[in-house]
C-alpha atoms as a PDB file:
ATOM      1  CA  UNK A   1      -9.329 -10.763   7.849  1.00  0.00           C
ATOM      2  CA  UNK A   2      -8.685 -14.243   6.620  1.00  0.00           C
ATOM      3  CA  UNK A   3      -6.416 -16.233   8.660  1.00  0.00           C
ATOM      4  CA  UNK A   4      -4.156 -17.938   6.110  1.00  0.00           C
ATOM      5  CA  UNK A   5      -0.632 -19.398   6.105  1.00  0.00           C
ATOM      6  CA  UNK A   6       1.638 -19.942   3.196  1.00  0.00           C
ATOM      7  CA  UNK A   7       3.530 -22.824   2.435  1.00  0.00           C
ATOM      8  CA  UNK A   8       6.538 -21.266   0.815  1.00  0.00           C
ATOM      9  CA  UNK A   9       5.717 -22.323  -2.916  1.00  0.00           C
ATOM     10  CA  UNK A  10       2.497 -20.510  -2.683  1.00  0.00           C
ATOM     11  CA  UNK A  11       4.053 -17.815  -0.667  1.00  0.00           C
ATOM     12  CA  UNK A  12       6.712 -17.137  -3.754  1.00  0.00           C
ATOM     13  CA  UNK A  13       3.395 -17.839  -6.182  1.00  0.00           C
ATOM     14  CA  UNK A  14       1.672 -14.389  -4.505  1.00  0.00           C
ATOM     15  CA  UNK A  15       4.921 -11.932  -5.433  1.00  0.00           C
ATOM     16  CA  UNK A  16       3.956 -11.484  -9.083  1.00  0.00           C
ATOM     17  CA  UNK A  17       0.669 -10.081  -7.189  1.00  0.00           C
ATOM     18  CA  UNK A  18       2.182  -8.337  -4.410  1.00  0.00           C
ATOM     19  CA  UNK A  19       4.609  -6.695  -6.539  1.00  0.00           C
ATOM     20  CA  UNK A  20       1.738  -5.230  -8.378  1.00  0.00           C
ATOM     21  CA  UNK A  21      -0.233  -3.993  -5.076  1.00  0.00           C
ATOM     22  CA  UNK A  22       3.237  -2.853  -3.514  1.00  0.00           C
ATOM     23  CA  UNK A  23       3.705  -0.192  -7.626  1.00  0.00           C
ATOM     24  CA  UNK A  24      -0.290   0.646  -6.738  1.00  0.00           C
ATOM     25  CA  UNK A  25      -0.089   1.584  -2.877  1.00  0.00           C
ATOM     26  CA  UNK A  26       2.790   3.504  -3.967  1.00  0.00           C
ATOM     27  CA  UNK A  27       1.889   5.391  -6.488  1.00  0.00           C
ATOM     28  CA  UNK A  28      -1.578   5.952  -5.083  1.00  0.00           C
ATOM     29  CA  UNK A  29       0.014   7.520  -1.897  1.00  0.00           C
ATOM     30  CA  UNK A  30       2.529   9.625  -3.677  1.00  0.00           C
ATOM     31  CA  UNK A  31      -0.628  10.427  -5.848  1.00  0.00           C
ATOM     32  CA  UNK A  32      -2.830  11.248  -2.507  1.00  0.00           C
ATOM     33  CA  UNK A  33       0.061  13.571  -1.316  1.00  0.00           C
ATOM     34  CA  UNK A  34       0.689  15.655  -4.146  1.00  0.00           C
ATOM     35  CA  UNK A  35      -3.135  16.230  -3.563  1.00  0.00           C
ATOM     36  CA  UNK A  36      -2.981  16.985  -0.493  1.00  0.00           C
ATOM     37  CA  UNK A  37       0.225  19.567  -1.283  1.00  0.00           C
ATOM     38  CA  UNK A  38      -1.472  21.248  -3.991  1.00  0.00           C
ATOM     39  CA  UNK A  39      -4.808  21.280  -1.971  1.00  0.00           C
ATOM     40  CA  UNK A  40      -2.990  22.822   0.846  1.00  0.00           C
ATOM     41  CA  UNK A  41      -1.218  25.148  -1.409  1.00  0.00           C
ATOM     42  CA  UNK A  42      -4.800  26.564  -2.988  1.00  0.00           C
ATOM     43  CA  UNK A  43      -6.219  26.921   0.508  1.00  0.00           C
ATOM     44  CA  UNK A  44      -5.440  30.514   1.137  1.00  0.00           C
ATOM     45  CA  UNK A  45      -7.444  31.870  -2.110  1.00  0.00           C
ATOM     46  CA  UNK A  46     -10.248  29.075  -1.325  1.00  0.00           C
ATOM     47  CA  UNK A  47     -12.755  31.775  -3.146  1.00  0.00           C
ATOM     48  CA  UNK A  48     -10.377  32.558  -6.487  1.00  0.00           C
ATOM     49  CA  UNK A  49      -9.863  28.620  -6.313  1.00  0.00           C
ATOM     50  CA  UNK A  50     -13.247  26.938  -5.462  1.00  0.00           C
ATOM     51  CA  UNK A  51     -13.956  24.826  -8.945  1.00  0.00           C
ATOM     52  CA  UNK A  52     -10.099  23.918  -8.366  1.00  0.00           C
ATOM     53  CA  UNK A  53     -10.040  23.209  -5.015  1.00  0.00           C
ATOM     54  CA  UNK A  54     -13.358  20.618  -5.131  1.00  0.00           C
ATOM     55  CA  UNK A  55     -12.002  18.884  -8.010  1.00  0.00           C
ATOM     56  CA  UNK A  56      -8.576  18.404  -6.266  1.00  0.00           C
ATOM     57  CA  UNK A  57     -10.902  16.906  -3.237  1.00  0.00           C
ATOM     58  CA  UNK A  58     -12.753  14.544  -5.427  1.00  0.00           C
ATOM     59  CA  UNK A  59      -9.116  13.457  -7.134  1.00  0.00           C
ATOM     60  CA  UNK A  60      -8.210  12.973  -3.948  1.00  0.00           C
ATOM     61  CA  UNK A  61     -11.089  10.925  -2.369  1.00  0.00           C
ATOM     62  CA  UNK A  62     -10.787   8.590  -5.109  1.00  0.00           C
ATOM     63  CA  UNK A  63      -7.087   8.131  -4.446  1.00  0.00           C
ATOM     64  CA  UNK A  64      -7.637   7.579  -0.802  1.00  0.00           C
ATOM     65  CA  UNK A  65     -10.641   4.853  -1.605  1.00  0.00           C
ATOM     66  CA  UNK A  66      -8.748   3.063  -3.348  1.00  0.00           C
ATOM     67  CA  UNK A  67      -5.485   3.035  -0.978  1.00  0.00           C
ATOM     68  CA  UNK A  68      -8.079   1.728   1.147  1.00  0.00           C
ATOM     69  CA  UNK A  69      -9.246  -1.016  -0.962  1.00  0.00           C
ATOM     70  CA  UNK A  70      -6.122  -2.037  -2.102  1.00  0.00           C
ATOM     71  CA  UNK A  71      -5.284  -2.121   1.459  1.00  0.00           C
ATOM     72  CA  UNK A  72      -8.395  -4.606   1.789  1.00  0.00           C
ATOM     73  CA  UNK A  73      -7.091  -6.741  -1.179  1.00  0.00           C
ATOM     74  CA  UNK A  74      -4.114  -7.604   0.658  1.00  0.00           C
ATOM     75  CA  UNK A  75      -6.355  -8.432   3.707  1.00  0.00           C
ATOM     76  CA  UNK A  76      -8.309 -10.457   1.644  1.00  0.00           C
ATOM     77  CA  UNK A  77      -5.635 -12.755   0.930  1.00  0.00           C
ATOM     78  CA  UNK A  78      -4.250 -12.966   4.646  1.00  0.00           C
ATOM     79  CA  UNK A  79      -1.206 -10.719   3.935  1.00  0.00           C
ATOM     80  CA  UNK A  80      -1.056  -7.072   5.722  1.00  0.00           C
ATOM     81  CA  UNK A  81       1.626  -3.946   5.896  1.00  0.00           C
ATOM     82  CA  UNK A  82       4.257  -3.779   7.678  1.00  0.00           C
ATOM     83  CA  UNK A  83       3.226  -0.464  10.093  1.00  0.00           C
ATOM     84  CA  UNK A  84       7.194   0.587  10.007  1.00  0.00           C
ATOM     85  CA  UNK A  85       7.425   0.487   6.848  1.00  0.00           C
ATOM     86  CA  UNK A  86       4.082   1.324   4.509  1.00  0.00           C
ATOM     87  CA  UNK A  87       5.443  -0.465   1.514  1.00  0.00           C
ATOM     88  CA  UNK A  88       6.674  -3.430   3.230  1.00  0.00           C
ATOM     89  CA  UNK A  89       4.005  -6.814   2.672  1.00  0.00           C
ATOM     90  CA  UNK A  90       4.106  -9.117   5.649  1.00  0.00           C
ATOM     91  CA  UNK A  91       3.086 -12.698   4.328  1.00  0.00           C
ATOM     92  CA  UNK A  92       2.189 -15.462   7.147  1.00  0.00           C
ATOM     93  CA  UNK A  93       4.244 -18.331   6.102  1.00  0.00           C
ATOM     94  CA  UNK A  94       4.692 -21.737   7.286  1.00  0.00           C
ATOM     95  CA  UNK A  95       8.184 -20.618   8.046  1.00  0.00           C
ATOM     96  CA  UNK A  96       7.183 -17.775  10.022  1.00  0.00           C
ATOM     97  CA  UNK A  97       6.315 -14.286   8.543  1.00  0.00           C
ATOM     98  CA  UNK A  98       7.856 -13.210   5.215  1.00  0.00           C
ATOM     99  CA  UNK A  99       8.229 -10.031   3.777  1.00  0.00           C
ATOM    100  CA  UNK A 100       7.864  -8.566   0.462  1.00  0.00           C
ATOM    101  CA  UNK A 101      10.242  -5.888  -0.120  1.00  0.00           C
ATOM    102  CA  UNK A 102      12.970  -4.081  -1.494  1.00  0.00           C
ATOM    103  CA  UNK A 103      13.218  -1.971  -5.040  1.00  0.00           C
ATOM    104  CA  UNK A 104       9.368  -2.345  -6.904  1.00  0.00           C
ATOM    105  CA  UNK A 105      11.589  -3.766 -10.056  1.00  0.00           C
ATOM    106  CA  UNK A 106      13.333  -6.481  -7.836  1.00  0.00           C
ATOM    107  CA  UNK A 107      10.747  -7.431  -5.217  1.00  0.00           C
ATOM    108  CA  UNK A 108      11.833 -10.205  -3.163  1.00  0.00           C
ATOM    109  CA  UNK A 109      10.322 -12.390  -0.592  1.00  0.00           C
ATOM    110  CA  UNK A 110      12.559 -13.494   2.499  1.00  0.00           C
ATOM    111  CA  UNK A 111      11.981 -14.049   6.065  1.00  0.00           C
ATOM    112  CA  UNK A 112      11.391 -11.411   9.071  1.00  0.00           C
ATOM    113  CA  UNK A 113      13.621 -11.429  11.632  1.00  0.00           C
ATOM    114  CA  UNK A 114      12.247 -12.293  14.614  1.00  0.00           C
ATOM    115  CA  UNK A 115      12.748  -9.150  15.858  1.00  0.00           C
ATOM    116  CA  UNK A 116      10.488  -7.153  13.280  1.00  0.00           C
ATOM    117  CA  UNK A 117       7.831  -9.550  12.766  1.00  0.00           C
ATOM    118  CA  UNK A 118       4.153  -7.518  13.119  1.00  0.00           C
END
């Protein structure tokens, strides 16, 4: 992981970004579980279901590489999730840690309390 902090201008730069990993880790993990569900669902006529069933697992591999590499992106650039709360961007600012959060359409950026800081 790259250790980086923000100044605050370049922390508010990174939310156009952000807001765009924050729409792909969600939809990618609503994506993965739906998989998972329908996977899970098929499992009990595994034989009727086989061509299904290993097409739903290579859906679902993809899905789950590229949580994990969108997870990487955001490591990449110093930033991480918040472990509470999976959707939740933790930015290392100059004025302490910052997070990105809040409805995907109205992302904001504002300061952890002390209290919830990862």
């Amino acid at each position: 992981m790259r250790s980086h902090v923000y100044a605050m201008k370049d922390a508010e730069r990174l939310l156009p970004l952000l807001r765009a990993i924050r729409r792909e880790l969600r939809d990618r993990t609503y994506e993965a579980t739906r998989l998972e569900d329908l996977r899970d669902a098929l499992r009990p006529t595994q034989q009727a279901h086989a061509a299904d069933l290993n097409l739903l697992e290579s859906d679902l591999s993809t899905q789950l590489r590229e949580l994990r590499r969108t997870e990487k992106e955001l490591t990449d650039l110093g930033c991480r999730l918040d472990q509470d709360r999976p959707l939740r961007i933790v930015v290392p600012s100059d004025q302490g840690d910052l997070a990105v959060d809040g409805d995907l359409a109205k992302t904001t950026l504002r300061r952890l309390p002390v209290t919830q800081r990862v």
